[in-house]
PDB file of N, CA and C in Angstrom:
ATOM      1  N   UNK A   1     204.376  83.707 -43.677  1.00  0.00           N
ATOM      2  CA  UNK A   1     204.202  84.223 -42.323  1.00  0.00           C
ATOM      3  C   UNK A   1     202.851  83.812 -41.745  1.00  0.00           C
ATOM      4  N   UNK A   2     201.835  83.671 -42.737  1.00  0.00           N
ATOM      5  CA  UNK A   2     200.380  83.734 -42.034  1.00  0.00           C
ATOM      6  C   UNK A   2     200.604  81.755 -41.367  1.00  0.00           C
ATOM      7  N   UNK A   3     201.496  81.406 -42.136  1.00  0.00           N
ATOM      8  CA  UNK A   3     201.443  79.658 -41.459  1.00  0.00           C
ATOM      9  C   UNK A   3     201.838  80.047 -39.824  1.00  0.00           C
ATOM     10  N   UNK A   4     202.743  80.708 -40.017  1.00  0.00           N
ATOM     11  CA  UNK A   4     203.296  80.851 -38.293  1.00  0.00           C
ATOM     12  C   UNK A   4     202.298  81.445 -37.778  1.00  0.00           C
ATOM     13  N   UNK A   5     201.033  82.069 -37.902  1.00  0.00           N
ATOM     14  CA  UNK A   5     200.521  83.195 -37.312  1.00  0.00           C
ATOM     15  C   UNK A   5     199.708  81.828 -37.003  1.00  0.00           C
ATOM     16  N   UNK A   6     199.133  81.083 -37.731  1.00  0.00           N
ATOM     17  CA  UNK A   6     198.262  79.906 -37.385  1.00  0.00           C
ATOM     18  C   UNK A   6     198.801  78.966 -36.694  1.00  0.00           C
ATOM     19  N   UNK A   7     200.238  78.318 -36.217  1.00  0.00           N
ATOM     20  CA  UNK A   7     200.704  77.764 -35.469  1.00  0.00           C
ATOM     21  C   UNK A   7     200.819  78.353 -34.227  1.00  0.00           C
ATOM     22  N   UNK A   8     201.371  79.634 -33.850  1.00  0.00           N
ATOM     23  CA  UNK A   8     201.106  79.908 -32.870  1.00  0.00           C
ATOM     24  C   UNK A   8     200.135  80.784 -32.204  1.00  0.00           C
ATOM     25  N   UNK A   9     199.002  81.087 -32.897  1.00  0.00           N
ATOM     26  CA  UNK A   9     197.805  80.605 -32.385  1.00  0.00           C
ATOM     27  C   UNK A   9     197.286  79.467 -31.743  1.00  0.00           C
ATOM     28  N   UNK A  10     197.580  78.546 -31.992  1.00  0.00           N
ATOM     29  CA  UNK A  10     197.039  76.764 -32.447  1.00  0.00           C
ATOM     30  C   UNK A  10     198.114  76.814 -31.289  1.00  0.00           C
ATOM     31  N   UNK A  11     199.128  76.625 -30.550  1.00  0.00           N
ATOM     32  CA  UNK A  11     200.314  76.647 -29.446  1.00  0.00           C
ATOM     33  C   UNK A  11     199.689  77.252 -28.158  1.00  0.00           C
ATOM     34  N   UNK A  12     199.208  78.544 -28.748  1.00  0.00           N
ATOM     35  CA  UNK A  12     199.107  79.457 -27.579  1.00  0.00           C
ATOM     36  C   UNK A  12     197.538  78.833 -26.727  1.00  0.00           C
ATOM     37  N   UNK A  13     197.149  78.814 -27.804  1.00  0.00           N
ATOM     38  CA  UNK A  13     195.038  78.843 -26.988  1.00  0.00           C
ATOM     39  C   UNK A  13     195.180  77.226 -26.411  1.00  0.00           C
ATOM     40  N   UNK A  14     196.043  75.955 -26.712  1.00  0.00           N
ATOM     41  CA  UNK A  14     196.231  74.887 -26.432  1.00  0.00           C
ATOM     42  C   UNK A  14     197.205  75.238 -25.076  1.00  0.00           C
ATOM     43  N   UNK A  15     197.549  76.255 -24.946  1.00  0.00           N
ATOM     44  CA  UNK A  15     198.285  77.007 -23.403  1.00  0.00           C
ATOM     45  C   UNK A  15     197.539  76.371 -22.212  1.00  0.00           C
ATOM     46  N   UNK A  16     196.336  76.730 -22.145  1.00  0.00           N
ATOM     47  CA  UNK A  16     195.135  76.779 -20.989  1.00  0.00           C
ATOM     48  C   UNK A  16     194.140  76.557 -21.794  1.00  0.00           C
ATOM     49  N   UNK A  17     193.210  75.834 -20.739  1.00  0.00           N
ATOM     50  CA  UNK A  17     191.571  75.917 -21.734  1.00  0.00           C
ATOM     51  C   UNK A  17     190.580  76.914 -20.890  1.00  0.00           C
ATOM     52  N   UNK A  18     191.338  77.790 -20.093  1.00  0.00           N
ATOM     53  CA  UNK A  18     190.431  78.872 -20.245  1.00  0.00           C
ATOM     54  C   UNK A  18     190.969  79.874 -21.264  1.00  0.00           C
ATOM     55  N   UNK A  19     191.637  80.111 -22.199  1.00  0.00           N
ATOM     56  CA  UNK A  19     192.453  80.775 -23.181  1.00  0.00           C
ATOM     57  C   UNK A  19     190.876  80.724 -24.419  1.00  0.00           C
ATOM     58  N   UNK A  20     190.388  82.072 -24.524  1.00  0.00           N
ATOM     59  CA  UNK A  20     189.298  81.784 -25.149  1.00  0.00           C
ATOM     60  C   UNK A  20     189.472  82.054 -26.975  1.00  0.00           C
ATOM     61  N   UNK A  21     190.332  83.182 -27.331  1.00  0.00           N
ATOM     62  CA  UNK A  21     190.719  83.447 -28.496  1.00  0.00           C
ATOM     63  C   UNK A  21     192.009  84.126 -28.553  1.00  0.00           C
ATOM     64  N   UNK A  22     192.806  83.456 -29.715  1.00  0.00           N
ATOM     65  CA  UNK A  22     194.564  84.283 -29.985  1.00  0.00           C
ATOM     66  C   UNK A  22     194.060  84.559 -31.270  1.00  0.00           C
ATOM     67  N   UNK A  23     194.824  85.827 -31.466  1.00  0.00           N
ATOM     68  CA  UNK A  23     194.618  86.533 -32.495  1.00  0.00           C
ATOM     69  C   UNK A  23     196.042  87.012 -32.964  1.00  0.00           C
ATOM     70  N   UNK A  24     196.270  87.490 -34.127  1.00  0.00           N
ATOM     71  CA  UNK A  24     197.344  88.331 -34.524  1.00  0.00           C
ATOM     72  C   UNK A  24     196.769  89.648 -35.769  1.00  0.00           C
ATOM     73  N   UNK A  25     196.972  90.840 -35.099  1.00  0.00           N
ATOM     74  CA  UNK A  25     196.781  91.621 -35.749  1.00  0.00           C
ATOM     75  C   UNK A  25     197.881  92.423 -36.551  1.00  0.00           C
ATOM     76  N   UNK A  26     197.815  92.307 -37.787  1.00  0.00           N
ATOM     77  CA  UNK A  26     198.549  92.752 -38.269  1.00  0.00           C
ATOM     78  C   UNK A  26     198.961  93.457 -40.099  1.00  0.00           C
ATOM     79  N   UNK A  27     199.143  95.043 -39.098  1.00  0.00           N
ATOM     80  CA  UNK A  27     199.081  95.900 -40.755  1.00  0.00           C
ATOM     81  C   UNK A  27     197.451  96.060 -41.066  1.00  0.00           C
ATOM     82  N   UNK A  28     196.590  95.954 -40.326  1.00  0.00           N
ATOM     83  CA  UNK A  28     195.100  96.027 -40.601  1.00  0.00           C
ATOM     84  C   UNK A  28     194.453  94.559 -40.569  1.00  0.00           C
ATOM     85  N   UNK A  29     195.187  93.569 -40.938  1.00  0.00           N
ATOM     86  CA  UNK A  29     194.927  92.951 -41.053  1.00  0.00           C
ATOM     87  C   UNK A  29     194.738  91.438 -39.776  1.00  0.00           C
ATOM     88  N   UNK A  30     194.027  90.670 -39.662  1.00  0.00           N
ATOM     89  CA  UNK A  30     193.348  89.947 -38.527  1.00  0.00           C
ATOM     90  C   UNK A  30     193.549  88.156 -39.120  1.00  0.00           C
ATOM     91  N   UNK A  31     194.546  87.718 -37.970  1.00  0.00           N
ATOM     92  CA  UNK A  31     194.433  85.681 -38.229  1.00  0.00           C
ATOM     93  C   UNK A  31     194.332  85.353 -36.557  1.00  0.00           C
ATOM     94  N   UNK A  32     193.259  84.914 -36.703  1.00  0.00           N
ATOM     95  CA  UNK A  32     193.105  84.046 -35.136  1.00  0.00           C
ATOM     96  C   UNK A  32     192.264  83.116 -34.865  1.00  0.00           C
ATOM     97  N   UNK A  33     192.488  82.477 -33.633  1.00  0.00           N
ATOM     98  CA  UNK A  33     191.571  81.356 -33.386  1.00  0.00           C
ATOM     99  C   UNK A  33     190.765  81.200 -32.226  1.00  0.00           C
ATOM    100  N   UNK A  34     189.425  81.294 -32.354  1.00  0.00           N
ATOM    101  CA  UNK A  34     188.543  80.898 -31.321  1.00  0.00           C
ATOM    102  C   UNK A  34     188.677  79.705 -30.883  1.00  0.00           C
ATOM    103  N   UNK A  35     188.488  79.255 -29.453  1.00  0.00           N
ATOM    104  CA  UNK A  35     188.371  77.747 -28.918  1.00  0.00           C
ATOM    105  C   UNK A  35     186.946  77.052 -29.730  1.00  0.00           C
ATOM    106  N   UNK A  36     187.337  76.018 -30.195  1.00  0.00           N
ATOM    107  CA  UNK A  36     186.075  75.806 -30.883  1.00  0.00           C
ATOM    108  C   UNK A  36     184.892  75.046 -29.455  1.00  0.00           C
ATOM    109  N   UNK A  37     183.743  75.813 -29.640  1.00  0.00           N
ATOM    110  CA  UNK A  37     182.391  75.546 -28.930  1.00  0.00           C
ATOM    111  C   UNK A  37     182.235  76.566 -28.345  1.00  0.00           C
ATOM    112  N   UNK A  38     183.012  77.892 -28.772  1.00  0.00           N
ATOM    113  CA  UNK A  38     183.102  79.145 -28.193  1.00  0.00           C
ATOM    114  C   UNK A  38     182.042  79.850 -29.129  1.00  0.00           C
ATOM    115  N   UNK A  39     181.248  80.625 -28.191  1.00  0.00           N
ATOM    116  CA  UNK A  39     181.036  82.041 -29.459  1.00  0.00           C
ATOM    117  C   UNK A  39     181.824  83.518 -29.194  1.00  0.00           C
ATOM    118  N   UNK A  40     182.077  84.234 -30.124  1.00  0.00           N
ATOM    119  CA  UNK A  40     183.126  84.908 -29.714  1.00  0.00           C
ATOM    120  C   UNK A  40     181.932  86.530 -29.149  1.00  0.00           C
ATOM    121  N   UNK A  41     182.276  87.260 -28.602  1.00  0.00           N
ATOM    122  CA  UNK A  41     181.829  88.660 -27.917  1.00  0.00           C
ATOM    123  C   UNK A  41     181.715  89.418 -29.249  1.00  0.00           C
ATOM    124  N   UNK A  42     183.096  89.029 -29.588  1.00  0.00           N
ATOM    125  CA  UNK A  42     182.767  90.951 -30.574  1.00  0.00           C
ATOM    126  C   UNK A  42     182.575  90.246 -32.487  1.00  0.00           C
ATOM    127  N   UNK A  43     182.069  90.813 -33.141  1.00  0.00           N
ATOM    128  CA  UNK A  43     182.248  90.083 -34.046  1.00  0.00           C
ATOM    129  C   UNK A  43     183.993  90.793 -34.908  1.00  0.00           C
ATOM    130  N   UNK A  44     184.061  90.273 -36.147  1.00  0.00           N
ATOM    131  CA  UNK A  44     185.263  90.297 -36.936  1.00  0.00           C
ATOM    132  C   UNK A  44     185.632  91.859 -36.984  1.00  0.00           C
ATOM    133  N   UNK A  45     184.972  92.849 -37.397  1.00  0.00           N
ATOM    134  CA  UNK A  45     185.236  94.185 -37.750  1.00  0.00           C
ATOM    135  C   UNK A  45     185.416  94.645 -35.976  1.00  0.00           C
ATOM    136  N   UNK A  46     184.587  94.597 -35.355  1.00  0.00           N
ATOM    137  CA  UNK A  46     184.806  95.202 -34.101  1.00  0.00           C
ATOM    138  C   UNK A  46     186.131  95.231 -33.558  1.00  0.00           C
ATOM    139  N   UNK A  47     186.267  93.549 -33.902  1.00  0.00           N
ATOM    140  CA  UNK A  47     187.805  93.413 -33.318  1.00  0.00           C
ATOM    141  C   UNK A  47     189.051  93.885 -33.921  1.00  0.00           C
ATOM    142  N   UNK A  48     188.772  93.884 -34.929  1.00  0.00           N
ATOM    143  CA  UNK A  48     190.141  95.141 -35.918  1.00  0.00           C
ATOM    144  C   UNK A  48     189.710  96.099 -35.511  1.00  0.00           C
ATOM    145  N   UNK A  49     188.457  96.933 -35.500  1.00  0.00           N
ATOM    146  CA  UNK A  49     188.510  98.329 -35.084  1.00  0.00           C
ATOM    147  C   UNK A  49     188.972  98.249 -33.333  1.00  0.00           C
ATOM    148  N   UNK A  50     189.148  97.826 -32.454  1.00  0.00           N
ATOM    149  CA  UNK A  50     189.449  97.822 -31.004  1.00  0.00           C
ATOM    150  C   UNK A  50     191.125  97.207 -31.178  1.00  0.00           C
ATOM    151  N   UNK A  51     191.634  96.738 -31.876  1.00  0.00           N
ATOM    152  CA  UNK A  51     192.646  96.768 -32.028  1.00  0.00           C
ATOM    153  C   UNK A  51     193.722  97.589 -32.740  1.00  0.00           C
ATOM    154  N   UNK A  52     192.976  98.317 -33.977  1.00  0.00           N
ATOM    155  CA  UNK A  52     193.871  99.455 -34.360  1.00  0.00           C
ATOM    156  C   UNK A  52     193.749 100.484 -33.301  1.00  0.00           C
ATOM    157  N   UNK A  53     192.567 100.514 -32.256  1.00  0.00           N
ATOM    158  CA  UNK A  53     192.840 101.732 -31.494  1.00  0.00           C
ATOM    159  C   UNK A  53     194.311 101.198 -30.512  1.00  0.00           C
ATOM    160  N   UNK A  54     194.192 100.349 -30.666  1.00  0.00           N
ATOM    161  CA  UNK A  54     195.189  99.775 -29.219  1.00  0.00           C
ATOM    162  C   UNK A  54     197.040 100.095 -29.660  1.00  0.00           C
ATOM    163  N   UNK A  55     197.081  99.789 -31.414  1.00  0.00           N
ATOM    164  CA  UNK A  55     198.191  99.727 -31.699  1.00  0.00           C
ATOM    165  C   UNK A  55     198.446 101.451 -31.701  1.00  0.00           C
ATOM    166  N   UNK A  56     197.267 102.230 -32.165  1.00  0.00           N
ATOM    167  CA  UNK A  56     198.041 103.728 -31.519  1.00  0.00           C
ATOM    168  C   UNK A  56     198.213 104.483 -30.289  1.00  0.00           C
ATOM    169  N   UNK A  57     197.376 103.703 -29.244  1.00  0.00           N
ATOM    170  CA  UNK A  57     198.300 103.872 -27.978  1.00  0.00           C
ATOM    171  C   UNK A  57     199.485 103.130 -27.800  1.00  0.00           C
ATOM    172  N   UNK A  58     199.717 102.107 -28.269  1.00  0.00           N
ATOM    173  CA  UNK A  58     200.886 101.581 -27.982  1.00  0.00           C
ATOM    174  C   UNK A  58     202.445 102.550 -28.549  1.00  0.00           C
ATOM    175  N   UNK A  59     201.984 103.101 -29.689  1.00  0.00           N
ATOM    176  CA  UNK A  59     202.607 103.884 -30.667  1.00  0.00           C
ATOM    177  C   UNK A  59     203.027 105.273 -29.744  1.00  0.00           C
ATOM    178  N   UNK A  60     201.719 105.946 -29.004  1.00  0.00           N
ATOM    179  CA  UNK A  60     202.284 106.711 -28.476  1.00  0.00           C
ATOM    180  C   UNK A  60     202.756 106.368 -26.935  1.00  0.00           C
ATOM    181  N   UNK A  61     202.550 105.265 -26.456  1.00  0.00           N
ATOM    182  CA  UNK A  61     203.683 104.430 -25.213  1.00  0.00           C
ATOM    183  C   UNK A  61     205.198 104.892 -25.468  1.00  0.00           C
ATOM    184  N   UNK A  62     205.084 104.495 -27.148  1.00  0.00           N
ATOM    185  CA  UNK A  62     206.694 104.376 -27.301  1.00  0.00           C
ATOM    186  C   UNK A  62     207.725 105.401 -26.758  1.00  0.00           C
ATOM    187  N   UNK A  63     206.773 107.146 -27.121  1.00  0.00           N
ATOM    188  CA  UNK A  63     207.287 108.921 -26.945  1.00  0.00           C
ATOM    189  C   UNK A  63     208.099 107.909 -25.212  1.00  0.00           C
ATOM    190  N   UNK A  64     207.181 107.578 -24.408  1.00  0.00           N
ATOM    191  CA  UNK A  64     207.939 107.448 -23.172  1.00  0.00           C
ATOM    192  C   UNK A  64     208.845 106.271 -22.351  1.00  0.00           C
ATOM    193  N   UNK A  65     208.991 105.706 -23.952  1.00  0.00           N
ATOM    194  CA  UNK A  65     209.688 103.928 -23.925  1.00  0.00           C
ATOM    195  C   UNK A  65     211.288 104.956 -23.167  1.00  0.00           C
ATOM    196  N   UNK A  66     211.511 105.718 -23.705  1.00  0.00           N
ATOM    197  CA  UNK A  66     213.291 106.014 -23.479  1.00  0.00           C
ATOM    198  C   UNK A  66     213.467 106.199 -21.996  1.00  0.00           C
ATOM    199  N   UNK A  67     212.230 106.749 -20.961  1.00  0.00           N
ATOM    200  CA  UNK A  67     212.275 107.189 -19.927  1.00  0.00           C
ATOM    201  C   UNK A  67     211.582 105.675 -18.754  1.00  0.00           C
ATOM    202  N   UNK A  68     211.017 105.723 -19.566  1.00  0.00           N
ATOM    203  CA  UNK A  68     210.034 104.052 -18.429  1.00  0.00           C
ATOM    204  C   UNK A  68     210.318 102.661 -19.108  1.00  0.00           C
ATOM    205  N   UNK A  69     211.139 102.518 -20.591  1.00  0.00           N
ATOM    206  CA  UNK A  69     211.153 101.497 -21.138  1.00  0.00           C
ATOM    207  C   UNK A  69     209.486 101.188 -21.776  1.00  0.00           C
ATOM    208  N   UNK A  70     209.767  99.889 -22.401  1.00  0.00           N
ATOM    209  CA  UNK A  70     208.734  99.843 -24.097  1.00  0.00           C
ATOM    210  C   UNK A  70     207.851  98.695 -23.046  1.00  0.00           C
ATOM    211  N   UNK A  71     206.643  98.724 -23.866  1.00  0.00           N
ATOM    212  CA  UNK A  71     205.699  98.017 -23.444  1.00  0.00           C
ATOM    213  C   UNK A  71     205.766  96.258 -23.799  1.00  0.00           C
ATOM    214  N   UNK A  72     205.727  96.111 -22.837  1.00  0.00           N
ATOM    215  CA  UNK A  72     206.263  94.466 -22.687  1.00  0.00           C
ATOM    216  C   UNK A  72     204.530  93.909 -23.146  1.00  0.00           C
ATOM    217  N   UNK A  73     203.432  94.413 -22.290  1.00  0.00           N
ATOM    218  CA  UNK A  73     201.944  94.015 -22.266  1.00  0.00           C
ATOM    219  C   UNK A  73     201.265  94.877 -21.965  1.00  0.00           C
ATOM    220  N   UNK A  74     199.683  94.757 -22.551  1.00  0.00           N
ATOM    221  CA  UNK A  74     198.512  95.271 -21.680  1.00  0.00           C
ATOM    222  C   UNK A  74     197.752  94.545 -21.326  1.00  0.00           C
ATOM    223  N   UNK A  75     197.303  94.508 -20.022  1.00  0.00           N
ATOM    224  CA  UNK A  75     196.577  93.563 -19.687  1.00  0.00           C
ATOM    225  C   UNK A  75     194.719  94.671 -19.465  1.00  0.00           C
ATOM    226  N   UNK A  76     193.684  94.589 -20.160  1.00  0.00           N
ATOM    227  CA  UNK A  76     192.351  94.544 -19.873  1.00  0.00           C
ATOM    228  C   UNK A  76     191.157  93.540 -19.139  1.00  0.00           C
ATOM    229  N   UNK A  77     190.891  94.110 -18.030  1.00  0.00           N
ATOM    230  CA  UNK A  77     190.065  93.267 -17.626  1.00  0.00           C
ATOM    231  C   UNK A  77     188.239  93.599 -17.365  1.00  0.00           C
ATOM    232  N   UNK A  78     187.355  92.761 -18.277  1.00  0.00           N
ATOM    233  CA  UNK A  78     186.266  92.976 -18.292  1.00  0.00           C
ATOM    234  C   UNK A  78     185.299  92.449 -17.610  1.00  0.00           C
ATOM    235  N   UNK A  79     184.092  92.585 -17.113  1.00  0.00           N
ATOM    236  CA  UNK A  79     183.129  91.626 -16.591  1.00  0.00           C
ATOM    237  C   UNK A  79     183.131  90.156 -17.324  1.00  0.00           C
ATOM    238  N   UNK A  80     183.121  90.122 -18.314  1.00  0.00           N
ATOM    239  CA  UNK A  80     182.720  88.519 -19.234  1.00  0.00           C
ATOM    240  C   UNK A  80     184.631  88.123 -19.676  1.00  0.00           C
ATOM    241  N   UNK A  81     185.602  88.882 -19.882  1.00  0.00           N
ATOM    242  CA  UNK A  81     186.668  88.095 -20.226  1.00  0.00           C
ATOM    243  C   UNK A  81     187.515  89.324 -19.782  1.00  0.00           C
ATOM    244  N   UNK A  82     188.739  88.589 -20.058  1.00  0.00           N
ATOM    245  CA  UNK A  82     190.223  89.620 -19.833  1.00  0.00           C
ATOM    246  C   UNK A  82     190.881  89.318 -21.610  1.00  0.00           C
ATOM    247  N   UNK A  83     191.338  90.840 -21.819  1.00  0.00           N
ATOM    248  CA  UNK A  83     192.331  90.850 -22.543  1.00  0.00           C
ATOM    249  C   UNK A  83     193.557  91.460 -22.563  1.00  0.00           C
ATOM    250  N   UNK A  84     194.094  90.393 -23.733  1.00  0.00           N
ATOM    251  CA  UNK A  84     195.632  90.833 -23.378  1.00  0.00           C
ATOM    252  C   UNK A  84     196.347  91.016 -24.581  1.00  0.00           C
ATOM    253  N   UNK A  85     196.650  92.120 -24.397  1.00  0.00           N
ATOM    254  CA  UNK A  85     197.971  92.762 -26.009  1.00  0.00           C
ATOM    255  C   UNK A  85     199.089  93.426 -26.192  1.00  0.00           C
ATOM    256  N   UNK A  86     200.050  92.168 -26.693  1.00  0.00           N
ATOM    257  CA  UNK A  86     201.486  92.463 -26.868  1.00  0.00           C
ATOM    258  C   UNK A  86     201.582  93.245 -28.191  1.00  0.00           C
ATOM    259  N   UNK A  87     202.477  93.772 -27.760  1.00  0.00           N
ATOM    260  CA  UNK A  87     203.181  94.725 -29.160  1.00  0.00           C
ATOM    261  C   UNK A  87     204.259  93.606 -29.856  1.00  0.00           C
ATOM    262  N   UNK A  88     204.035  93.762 -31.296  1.00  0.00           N
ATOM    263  CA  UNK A  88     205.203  92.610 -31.864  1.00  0.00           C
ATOM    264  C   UNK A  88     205.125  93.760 -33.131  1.00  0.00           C
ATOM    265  N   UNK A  89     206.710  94.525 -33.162  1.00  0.00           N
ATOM    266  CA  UNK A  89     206.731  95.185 -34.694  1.00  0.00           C
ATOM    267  C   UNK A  89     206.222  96.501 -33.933  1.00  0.00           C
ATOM    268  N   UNK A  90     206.235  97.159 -35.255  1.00  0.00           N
ATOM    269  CA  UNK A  90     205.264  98.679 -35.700  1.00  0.00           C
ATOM    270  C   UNK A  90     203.903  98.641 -35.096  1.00  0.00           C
ATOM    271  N   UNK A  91     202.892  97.816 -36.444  1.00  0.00           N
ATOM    272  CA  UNK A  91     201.634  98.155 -36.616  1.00  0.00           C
ATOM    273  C   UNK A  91     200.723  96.976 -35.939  1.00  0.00           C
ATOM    274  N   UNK A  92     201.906  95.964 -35.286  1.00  0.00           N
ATOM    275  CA  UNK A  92     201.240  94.372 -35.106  1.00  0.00           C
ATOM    276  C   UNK A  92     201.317  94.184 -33.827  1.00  0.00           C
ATOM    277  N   UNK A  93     200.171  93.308 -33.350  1.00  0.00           N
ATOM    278  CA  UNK A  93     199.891  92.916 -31.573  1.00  0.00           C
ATOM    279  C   UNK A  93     199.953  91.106 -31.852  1.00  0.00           C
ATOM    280  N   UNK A  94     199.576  90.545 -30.460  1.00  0.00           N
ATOM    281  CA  UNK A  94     198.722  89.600 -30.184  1.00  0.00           C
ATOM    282  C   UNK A  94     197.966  90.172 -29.476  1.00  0.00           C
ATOM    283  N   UNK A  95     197.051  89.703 -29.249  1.00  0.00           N
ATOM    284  CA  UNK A  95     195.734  89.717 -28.548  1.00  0.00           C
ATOM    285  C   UNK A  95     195.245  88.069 -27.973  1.00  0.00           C
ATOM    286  N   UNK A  96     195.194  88.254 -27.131  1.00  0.00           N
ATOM    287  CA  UNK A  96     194.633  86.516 -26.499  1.00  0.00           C
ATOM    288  C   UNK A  96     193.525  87.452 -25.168  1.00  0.00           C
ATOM    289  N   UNK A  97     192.173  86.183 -25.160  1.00  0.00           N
ATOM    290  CA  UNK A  97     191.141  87.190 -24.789  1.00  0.00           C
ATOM    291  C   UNK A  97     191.141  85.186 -23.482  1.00  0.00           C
ATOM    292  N   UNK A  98     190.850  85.707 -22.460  1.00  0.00           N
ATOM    293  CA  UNK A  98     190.666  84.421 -21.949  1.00  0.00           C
ATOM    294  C   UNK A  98     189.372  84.627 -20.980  1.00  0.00           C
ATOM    295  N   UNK A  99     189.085  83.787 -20.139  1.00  0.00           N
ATOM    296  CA  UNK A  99     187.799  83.424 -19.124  1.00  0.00           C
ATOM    297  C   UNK A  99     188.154  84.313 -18.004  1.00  0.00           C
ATOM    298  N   UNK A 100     186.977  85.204 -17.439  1.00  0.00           N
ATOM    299  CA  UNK A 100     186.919  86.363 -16.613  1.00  0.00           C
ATOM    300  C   UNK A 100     187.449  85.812 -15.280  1.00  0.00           C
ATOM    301  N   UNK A 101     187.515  84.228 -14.959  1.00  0.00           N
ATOM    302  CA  UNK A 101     187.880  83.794 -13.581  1.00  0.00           C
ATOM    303  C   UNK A 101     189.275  83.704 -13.524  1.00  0.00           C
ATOM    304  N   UNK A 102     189.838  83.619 -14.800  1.00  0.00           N
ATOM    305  CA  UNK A 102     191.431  82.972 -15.058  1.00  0.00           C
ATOM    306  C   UNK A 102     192.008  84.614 -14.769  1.00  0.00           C
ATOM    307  N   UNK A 103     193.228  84.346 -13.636  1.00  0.00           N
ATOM    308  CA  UNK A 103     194.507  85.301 -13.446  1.00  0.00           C
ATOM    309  C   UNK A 103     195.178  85.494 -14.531  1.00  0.00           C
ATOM    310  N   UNK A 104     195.315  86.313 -15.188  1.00  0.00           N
ATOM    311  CA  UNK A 104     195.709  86.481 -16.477  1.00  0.00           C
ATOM    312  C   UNK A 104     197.447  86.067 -16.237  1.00  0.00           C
ATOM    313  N   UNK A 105     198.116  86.486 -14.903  1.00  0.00           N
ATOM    314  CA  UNK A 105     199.629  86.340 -14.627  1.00  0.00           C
ATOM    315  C   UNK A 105     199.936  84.613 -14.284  1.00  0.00           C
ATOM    316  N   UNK A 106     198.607  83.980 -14.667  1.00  0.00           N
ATOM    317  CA  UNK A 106     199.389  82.402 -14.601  1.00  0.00           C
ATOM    318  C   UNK A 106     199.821  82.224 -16.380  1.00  0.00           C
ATOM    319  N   UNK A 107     198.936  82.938 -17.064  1.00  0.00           N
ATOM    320  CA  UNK A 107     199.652  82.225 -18.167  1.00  0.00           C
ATOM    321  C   UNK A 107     200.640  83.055 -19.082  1.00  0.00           C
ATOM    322  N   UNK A 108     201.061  84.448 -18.695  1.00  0.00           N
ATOM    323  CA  UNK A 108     201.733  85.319 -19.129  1.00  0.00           C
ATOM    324  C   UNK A 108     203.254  84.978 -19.444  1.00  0.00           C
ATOM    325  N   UNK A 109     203.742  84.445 -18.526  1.00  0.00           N
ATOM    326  CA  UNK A 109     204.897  83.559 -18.669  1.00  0.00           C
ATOM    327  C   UNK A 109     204.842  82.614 -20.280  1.00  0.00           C
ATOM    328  N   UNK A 110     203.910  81.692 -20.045  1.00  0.00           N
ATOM    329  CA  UNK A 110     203.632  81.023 -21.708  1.00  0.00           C
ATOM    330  C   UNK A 110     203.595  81.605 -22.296  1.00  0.00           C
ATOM    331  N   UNK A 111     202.750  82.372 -23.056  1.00  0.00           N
ATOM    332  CA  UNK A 111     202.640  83.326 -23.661  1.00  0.00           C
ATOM    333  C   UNK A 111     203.790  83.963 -24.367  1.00  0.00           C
ATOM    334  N   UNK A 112     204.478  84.577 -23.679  1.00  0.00           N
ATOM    335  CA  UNK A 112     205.460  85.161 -24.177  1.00  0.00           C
ATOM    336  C   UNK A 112     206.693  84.609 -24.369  1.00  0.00           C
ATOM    337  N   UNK A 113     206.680  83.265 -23.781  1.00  0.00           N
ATOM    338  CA  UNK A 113     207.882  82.012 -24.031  1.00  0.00           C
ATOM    339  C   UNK A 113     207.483  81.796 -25.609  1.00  0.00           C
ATOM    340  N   UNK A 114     206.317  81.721 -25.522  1.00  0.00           N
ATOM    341  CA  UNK A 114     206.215  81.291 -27.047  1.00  0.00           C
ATOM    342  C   UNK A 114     206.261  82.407 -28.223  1.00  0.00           C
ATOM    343  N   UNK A 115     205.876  83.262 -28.039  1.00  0.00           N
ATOM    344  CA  UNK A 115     206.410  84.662 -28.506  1.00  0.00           C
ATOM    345  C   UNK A 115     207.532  85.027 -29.501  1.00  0.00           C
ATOM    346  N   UNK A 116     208.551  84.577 -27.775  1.00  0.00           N
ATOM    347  CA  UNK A 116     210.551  84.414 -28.401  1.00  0.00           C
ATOM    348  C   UNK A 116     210.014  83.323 -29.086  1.00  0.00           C
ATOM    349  N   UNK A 117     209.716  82.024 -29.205  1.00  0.00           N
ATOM    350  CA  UNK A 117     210.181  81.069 -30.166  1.00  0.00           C
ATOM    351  C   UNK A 117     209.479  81.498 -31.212  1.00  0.00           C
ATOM    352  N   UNK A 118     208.839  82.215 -31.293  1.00  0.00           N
ATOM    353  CA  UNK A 118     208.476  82.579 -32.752  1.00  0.00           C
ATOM    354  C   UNK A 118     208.968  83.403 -33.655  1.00  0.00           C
ATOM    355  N   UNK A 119     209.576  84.433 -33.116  1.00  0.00           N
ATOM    356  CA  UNK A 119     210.381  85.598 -33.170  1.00  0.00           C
ATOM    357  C   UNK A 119     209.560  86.611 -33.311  1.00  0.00           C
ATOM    358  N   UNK A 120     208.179  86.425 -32.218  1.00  0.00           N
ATOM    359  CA  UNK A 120     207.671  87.741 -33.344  1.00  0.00           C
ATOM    360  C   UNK A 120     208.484  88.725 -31.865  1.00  0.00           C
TER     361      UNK A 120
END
């Protein structure tokens, strides 16, 4: 599984080159890829800890998936970047963090085309 997690990483951030880091979190555990000549914002632990918080809101999204339907995305937007995190599974996201100028809804479409071909 971790080969696929590195291919489509390696798919996704080759999306756009404002696409700054894809990540896959999953089960605690963290595979992703910075654009190389990037430095990244948060370091390694930060970003598992800001992502397990994310997978238990998503968790409790679900209590109101039956009435509004399940969370397709979240989109965050910061002064220095935007992020963005799909639910794939239980305990597992993507996360793709891109450039604060980039519309996050031009590349959302990709994104999640590639998604289905992955099956996650």
């Amino acid at each position: 599984m971790i080969l696929d997690y590195n291919r489509f990483c390696d798919e996704v951030i080759e999306t756009d080159s404002r696409i700054r880091y894809v990540g896959i979190y999953d089960s605690g555990g963290l595979y992703g890829k910075l654009r190389e000549g990037l430095n990244s914002f948060l370091d390694k632990e930060e970003t598992v800890d800001s992502l397990a918080d994310v997978v238990k809101t998503f968790a409790k999204r679900k209590l109101l998936a039956p009435k509004i339907g399940y969370t397709i995305y979240a989109l965050e937007t910061y002064e220095k970047v935007n992020r963005i995190t799909i639910p794939i599974g239980t305990n597992s996201l993507i996360l793709v963090s891109t450039d604060a100028i980039l519309n996050p809804s031009e590349i959302l479409d990709k994104i999640l085309q590639i998604k289905r071909k992955y099956g996650f």
